[in-house]
C-alpha atoms as a PDB file:
ATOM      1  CA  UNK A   1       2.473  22.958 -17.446  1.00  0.00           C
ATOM      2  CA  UNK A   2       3.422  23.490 -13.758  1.00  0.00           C
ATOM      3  CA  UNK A   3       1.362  22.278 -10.776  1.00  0.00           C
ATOM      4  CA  UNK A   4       4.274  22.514  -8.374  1.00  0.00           C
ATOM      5  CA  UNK A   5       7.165  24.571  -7.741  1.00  0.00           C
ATOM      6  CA  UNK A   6       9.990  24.074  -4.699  1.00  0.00           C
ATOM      7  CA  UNK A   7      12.503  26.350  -4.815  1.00  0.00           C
ATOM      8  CA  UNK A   8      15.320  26.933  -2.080  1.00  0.00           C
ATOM      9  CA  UNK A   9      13.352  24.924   0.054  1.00  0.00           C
ATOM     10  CA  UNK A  10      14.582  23.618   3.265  1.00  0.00           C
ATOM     11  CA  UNK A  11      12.516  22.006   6.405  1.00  0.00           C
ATOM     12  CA  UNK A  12      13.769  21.084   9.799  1.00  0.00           C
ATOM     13  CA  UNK A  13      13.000  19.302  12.277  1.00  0.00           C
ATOM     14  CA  UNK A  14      15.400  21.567  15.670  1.00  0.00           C
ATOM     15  CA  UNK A  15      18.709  21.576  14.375  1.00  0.00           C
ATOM     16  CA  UNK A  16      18.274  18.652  11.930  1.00  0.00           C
ATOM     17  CA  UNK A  17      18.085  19.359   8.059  1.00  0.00           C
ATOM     18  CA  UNK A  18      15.260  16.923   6.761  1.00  0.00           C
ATOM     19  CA  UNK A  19      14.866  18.209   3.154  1.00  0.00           C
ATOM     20  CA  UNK A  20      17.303  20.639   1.069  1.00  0.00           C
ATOM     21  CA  UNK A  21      15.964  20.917  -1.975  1.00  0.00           C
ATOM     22  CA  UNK A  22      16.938  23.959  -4.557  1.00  0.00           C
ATOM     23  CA  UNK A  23      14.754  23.353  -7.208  1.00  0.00           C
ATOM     24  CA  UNK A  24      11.652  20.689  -7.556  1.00  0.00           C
ATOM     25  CA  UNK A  25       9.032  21.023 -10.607  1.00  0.00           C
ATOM     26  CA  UNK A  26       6.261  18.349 -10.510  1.00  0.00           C
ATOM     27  CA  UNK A  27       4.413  18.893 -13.750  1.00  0.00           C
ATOM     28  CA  UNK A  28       0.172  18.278 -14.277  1.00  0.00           C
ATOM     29  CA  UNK A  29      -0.662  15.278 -15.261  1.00  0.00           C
ATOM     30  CA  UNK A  30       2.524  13.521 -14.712  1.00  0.00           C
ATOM     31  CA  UNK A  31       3.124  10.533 -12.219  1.00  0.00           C
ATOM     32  CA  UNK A  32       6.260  11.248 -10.456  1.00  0.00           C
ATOM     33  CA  UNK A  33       7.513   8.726  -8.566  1.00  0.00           C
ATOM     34  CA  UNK A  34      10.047   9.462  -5.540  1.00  0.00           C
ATOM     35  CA  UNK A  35      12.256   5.928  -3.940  1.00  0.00           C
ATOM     36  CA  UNK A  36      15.045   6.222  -1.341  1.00  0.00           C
ATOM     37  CA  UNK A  37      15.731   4.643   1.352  1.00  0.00           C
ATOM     38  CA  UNK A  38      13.519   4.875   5.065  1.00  0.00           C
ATOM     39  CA  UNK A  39      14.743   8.233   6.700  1.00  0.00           C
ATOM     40  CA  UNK A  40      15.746  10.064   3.688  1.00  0.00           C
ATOM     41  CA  UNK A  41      12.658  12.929   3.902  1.00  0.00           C
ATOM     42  CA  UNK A  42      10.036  11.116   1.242  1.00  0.00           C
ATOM     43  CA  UNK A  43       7.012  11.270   3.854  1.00  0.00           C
ATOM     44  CA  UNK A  44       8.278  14.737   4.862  1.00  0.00           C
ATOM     45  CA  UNK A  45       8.031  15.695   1.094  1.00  0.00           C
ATOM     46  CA  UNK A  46       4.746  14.311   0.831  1.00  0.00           C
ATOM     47  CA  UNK A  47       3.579  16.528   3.847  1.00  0.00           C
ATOM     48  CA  UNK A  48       4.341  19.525   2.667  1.00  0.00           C
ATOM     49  CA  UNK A  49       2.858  19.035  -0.568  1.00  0.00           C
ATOM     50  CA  UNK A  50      -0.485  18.872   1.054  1.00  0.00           C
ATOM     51  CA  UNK A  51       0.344  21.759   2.924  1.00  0.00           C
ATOM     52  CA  UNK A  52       0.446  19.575   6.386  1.00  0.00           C
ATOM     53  CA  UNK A  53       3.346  21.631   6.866  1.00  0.00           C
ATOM     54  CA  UNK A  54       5.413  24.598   6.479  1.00  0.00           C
ATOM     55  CA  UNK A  55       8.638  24.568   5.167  1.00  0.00           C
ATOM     56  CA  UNK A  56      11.303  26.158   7.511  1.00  0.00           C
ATOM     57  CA  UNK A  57      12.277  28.240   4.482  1.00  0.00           C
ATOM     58  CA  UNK A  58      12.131  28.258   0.753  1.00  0.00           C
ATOM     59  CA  UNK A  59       8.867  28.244  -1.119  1.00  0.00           C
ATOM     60  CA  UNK A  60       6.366  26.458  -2.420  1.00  0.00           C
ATOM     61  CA  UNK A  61       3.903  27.553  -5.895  1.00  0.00           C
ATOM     62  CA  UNK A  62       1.291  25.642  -6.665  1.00  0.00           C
ATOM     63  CA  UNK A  63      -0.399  26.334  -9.393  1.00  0.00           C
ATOM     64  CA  UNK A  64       1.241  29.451 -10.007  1.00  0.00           C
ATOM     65  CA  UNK A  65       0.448  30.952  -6.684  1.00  0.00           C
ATOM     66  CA  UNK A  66       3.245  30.967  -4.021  1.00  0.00           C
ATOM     67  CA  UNK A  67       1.887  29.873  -0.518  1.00  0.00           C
ATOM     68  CA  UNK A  68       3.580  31.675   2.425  1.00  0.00           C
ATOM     69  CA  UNK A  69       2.166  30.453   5.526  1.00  0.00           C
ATOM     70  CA  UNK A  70      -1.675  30.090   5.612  1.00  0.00           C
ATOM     71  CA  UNK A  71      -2.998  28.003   3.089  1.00  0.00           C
ATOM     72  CA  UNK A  72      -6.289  28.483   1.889  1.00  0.00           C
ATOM     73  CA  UNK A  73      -9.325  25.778   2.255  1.00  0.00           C
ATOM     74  CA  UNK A  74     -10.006  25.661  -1.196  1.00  0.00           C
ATOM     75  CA  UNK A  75      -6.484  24.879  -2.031  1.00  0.00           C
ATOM     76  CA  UNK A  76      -6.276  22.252   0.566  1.00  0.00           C
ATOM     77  CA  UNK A  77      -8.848  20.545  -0.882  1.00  0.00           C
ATOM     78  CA  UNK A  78      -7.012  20.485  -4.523  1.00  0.00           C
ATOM     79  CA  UNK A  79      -4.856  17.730  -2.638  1.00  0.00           C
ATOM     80  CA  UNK A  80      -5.361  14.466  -1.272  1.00  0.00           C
ATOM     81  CA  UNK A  81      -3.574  11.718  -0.137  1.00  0.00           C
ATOM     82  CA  UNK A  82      -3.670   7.932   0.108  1.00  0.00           C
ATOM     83  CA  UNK A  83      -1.350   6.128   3.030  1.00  0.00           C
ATOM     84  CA  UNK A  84      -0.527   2.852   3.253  1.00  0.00           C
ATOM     85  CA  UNK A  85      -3.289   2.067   5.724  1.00  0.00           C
ATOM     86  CA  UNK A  86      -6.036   3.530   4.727  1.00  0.00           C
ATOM     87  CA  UNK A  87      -8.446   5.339   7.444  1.00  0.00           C
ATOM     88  CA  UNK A  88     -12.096   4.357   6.804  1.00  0.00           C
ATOM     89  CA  UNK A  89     -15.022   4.966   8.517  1.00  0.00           C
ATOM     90  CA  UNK A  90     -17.128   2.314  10.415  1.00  0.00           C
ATOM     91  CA  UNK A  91     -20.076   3.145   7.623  1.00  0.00           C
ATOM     92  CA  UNK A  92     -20.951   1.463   3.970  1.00  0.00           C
ATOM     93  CA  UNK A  93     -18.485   1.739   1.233  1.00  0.00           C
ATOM     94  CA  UNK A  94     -20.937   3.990  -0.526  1.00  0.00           C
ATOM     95  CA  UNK A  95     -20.912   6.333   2.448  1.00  0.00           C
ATOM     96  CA  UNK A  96     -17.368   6.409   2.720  1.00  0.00           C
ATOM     97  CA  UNK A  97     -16.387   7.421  -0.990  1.00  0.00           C
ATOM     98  CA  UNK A  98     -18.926   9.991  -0.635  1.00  0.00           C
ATOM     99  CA  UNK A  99     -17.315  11.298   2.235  1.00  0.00           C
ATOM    100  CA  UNK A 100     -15.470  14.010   1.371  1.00  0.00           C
ATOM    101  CA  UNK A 101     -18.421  15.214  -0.927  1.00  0.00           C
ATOM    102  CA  UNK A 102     -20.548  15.721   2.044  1.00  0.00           C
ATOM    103  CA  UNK A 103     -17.735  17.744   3.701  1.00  0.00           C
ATOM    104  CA  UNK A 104     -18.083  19.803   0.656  1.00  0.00           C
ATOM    105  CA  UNK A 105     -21.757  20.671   0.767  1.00  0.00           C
ATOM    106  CA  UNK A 106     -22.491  18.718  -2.361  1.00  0.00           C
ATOM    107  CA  UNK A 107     -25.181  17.248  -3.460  1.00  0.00           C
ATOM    108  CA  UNK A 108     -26.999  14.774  -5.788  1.00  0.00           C
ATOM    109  CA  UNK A 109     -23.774  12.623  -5.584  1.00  0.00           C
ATOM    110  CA  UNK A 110     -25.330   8.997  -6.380  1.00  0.00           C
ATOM    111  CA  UNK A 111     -24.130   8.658  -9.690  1.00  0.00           C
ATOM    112  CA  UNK A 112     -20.131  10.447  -8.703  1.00  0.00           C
ATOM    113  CA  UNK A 113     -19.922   8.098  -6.338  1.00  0.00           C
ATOM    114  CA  UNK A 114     -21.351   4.996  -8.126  1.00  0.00           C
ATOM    115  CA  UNK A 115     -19.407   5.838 -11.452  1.00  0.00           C
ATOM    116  CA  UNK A 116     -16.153   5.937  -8.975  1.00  0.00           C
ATOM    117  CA  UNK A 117     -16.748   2.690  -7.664  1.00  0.00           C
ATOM    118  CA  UNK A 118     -16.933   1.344 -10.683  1.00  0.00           C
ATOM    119  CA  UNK A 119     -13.601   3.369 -11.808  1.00  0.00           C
ATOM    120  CA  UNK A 120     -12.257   0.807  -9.151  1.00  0.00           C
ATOM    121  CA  UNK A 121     -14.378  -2.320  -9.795  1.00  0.00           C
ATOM    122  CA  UNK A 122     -15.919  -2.653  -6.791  1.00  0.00           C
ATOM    123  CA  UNK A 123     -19.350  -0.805  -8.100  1.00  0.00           C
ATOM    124  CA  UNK A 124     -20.956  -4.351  -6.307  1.00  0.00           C
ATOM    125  CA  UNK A 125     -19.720  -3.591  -2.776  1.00  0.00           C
ATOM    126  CA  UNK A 126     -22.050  -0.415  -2.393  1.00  0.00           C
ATOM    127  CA  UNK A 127     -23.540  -1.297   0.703  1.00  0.00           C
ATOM    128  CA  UNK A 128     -21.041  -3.091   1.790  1.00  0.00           C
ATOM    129  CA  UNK A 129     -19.793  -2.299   5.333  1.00  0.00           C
ATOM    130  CA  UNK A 130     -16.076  -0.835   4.873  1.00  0.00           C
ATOM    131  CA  UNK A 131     -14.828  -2.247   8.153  1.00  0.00           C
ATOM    132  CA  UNK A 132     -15.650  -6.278   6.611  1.00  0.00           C
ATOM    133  CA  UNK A 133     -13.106  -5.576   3.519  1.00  0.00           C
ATOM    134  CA  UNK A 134      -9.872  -7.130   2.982  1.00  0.00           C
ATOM    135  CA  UNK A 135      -6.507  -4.791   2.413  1.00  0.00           C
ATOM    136  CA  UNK A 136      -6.678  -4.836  -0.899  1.00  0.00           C
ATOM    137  CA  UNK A 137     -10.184  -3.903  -0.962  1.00  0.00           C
ATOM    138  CA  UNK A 138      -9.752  -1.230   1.437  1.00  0.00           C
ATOM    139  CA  UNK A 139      -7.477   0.483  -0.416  1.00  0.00           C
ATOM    140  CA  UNK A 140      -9.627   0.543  -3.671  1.00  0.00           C
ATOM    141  CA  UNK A 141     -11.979   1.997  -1.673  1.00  0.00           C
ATOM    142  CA  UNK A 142      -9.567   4.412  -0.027  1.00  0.00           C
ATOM    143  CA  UNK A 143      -8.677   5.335  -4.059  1.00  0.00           C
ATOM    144  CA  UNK A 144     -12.378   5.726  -5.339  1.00  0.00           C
ATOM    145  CA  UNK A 145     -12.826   7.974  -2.133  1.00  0.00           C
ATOM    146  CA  UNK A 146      -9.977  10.537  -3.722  1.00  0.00           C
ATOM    147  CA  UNK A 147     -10.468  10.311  -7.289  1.00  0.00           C
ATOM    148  CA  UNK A 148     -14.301  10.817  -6.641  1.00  0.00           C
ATOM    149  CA  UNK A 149     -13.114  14.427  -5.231  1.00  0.00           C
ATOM    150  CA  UNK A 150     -10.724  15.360  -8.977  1.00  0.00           C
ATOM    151  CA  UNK A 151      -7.689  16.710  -7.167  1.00  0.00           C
ATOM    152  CA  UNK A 152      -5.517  18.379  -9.311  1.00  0.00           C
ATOM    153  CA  UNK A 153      -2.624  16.268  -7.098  1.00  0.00           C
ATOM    154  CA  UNK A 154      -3.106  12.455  -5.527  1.00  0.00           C
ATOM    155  CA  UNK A 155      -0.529  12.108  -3.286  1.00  0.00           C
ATOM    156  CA  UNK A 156       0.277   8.331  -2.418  1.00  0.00           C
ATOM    157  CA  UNK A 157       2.353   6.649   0.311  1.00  0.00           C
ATOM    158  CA  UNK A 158       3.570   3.275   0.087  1.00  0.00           C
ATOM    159  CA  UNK A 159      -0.111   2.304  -1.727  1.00  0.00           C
ATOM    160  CA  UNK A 160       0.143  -1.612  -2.291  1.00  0.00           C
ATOM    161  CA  UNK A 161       2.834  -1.936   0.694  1.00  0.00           C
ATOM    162  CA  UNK A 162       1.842  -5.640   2.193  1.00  0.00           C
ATOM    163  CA  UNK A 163      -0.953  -6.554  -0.388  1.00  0.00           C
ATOM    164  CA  UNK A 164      -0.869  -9.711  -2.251  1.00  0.00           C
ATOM    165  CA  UNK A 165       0.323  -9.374  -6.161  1.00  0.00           C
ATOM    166  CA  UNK A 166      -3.303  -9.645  -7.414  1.00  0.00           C
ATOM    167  CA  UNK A 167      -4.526  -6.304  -5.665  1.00  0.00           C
ATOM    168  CA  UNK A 168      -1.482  -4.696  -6.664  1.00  0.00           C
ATOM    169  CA  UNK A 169      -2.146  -4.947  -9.852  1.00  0.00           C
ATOM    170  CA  UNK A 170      -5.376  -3.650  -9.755  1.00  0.00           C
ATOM    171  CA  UNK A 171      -4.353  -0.634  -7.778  1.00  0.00           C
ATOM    172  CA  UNK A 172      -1.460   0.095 -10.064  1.00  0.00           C
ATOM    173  CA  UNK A 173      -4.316  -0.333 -13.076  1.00  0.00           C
ATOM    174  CA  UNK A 174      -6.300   2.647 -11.002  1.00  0.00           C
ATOM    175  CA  UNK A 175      -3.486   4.827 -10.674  1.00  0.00           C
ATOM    176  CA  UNK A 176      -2.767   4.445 -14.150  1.00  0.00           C
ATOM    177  CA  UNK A 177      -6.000   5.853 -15.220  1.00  0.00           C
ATOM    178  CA  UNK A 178      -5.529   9.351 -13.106  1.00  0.00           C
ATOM    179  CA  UNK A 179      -6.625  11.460 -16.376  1.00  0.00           C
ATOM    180  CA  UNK A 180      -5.381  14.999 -15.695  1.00  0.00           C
ATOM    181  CA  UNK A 181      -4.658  14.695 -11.848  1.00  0.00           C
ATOM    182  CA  UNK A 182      -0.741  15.032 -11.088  1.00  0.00           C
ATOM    183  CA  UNK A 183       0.256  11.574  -9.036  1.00  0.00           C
ATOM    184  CA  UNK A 184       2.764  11.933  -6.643  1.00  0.00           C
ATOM    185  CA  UNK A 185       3.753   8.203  -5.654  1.00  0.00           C
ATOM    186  CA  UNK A 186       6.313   7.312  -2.870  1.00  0.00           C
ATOM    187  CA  UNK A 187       7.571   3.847  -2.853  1.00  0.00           C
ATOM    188  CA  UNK A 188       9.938   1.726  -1.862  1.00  0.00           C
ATOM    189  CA  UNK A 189       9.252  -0.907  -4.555  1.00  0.00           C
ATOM    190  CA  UNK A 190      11.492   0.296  -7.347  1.00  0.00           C
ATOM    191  CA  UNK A 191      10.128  -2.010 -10.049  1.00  0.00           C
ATOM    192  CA  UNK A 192       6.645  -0.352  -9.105  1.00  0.00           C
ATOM    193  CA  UNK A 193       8.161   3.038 -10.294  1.00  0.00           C
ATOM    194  CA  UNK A 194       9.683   1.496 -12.898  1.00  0.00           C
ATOM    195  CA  UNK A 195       6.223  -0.167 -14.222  1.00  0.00           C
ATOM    196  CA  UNK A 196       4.256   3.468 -13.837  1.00  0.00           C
ATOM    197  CA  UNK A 197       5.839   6.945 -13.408  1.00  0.00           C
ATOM    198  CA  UNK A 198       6.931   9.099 -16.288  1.00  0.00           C
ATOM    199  CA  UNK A 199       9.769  10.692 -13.889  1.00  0.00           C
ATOM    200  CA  UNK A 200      12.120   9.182 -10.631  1.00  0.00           C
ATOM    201  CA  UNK A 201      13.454  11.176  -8.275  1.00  0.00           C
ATOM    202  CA  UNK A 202      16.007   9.317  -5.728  1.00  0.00           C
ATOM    203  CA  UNK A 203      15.964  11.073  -2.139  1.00  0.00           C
ATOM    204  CA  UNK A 204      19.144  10.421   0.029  1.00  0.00           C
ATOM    205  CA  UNK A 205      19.868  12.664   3.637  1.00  0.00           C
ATOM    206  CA  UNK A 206      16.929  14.716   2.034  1.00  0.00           C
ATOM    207  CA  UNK A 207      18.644  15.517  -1.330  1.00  0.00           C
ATOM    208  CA  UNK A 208      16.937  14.820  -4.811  1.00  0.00           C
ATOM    209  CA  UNK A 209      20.453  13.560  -5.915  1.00  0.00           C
ATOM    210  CA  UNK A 210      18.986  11.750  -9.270  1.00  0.00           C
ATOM    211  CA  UNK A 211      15.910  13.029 -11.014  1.00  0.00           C
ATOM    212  CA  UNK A 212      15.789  11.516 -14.539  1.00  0.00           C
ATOM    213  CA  UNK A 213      12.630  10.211 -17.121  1.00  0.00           C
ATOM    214  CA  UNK A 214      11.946   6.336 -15.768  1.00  0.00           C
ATOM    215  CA  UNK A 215      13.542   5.060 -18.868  1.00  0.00           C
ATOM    216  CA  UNK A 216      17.024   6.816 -17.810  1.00  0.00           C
ATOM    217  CA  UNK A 217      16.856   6.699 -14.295  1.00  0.00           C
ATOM    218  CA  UNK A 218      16.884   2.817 -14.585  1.00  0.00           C
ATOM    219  CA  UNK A 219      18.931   2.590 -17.570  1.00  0.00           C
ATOM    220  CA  UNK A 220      21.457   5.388 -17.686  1.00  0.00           C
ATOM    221  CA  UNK A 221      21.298   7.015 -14.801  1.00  0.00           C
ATOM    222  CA  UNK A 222      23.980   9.782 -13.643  1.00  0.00           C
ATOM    223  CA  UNK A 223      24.542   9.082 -10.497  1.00  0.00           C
ATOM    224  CA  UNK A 224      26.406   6.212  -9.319  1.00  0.00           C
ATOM    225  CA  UNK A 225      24.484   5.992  -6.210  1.00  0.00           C
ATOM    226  CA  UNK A 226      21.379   6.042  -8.377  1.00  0.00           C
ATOM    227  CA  UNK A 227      22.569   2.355  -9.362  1.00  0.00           C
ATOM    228  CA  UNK A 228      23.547   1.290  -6.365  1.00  0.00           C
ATOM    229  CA  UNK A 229      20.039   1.680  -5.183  1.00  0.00           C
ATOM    230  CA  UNK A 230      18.470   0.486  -7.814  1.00  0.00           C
ATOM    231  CA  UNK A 231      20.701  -2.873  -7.675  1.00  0.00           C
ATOM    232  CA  UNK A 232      19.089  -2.895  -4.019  1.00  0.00           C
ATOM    233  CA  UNK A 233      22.626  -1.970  -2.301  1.00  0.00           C
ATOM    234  CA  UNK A 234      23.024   0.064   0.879  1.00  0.00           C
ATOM    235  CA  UNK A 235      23.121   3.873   0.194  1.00  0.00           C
ATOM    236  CA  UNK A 236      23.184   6.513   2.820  1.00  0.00           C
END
């Protein structure tokens, strides 16, 4: 099944091309992962997947209804992201995983939010204030605060850039458990794709010029430039 659908779609930025892409499916449930080098459109991607932006033509379908334009709020909210410095507010961890519930108008949210701290073992830092917690803390929290909210897509950037190997491997043990929710992960850290997405893509000049299962885009991929980026060589 189909949670997204690009097709013909191009975005610029004046008279520069950022993204050409004819055809992109990202499946539910899936993690796709998309490396390539800085400047070669990933963030872009990642923007207009949560509808930050519109493309300059082309369209995008998600979930089997093609947005033109104006995106509606409760589509919006089927979509969050995670950067690579997470924003938190100057309240309790509790308050700030519960966050985006309150925007929501819902309530009786003790136990969604407690049950999603523990998702992220950090059930213990409850009343914690968020602004006292470490990087790799922060970004659990950051996490719990998105899962809490069941997106049908989690959109990370760079997630465990800078953080020490011990909190990456805890965050790469959250993202693993995404149940149902698609996972959209942009990285830089190849072997990181290579440890958790079911599908690469490799952007160059804002081209999906290799998109392969993991276990062939490492292994036998059709590209040549493929391998020269994944053997950490130049590519443009």
């Amino acid at each position: 099944m189909t949670l997204y659908q690009l097709r013909d779609l191009q975005h610029r930025y004046g008279e520069r091309t950022i993204l050409d892409l004819p055809a992109l499916d990202i499946q539910r449930g899936e993690i796709f992962s998309v490396v390539g080098p800085s400047g070669s459109g990933k963030s872009t991607l990642l923007r207009l997947l949560q509808f930050l932006e519109t493309p300059t033509s082309g369209s995008i379908t998600f979930d089997g209804t093609t947005l033109n334009g104006s995106v509606p709020l409760d589509v919006r909210r089927r979509v969050v992201t995670v950067f690579q410095n997470p924003a938190l507010l100057d309240r309790s961890v509790f308050d700030n995983v519960g966050y985006g519930l309150s925007l929501r108008g819902q309530r009786n949210t003790r136990e969604l939010i407690m049950n999603a701290l523990e998702r992220v073992g950090m059930r213990h830092y409850a009343r914690v204030r968020a602004k006292t917690l470490s990087g790799g803390e922060a970004q659990r929290i950051a996490l719990a605060r998105a899962l809490v909210l069941h997106p049908a897509a989690l959109l990370l950037d760079e997630p465990t850039a800078n953080l020490d190997p011990y909190n990456v491997g805890l965050i790469e043990e959250i993202i693993r458990g995404h149940g149902s929710t698609s996972v959209v992960l942009v990285t830089h850290n190849t072997f990181q794709a290579k440890r958790l997405a079911d599908r690469v893509g490799l952007l160059l000049g804002g081209k999906l010029i290799e998109l392969l299962p993991t276990g062939r885009f490492f292994d036998d991929p059709t590209d040549p430039r493929t391998r020269s980026f994944i053997n950490g060589e130049m590519v443009y």
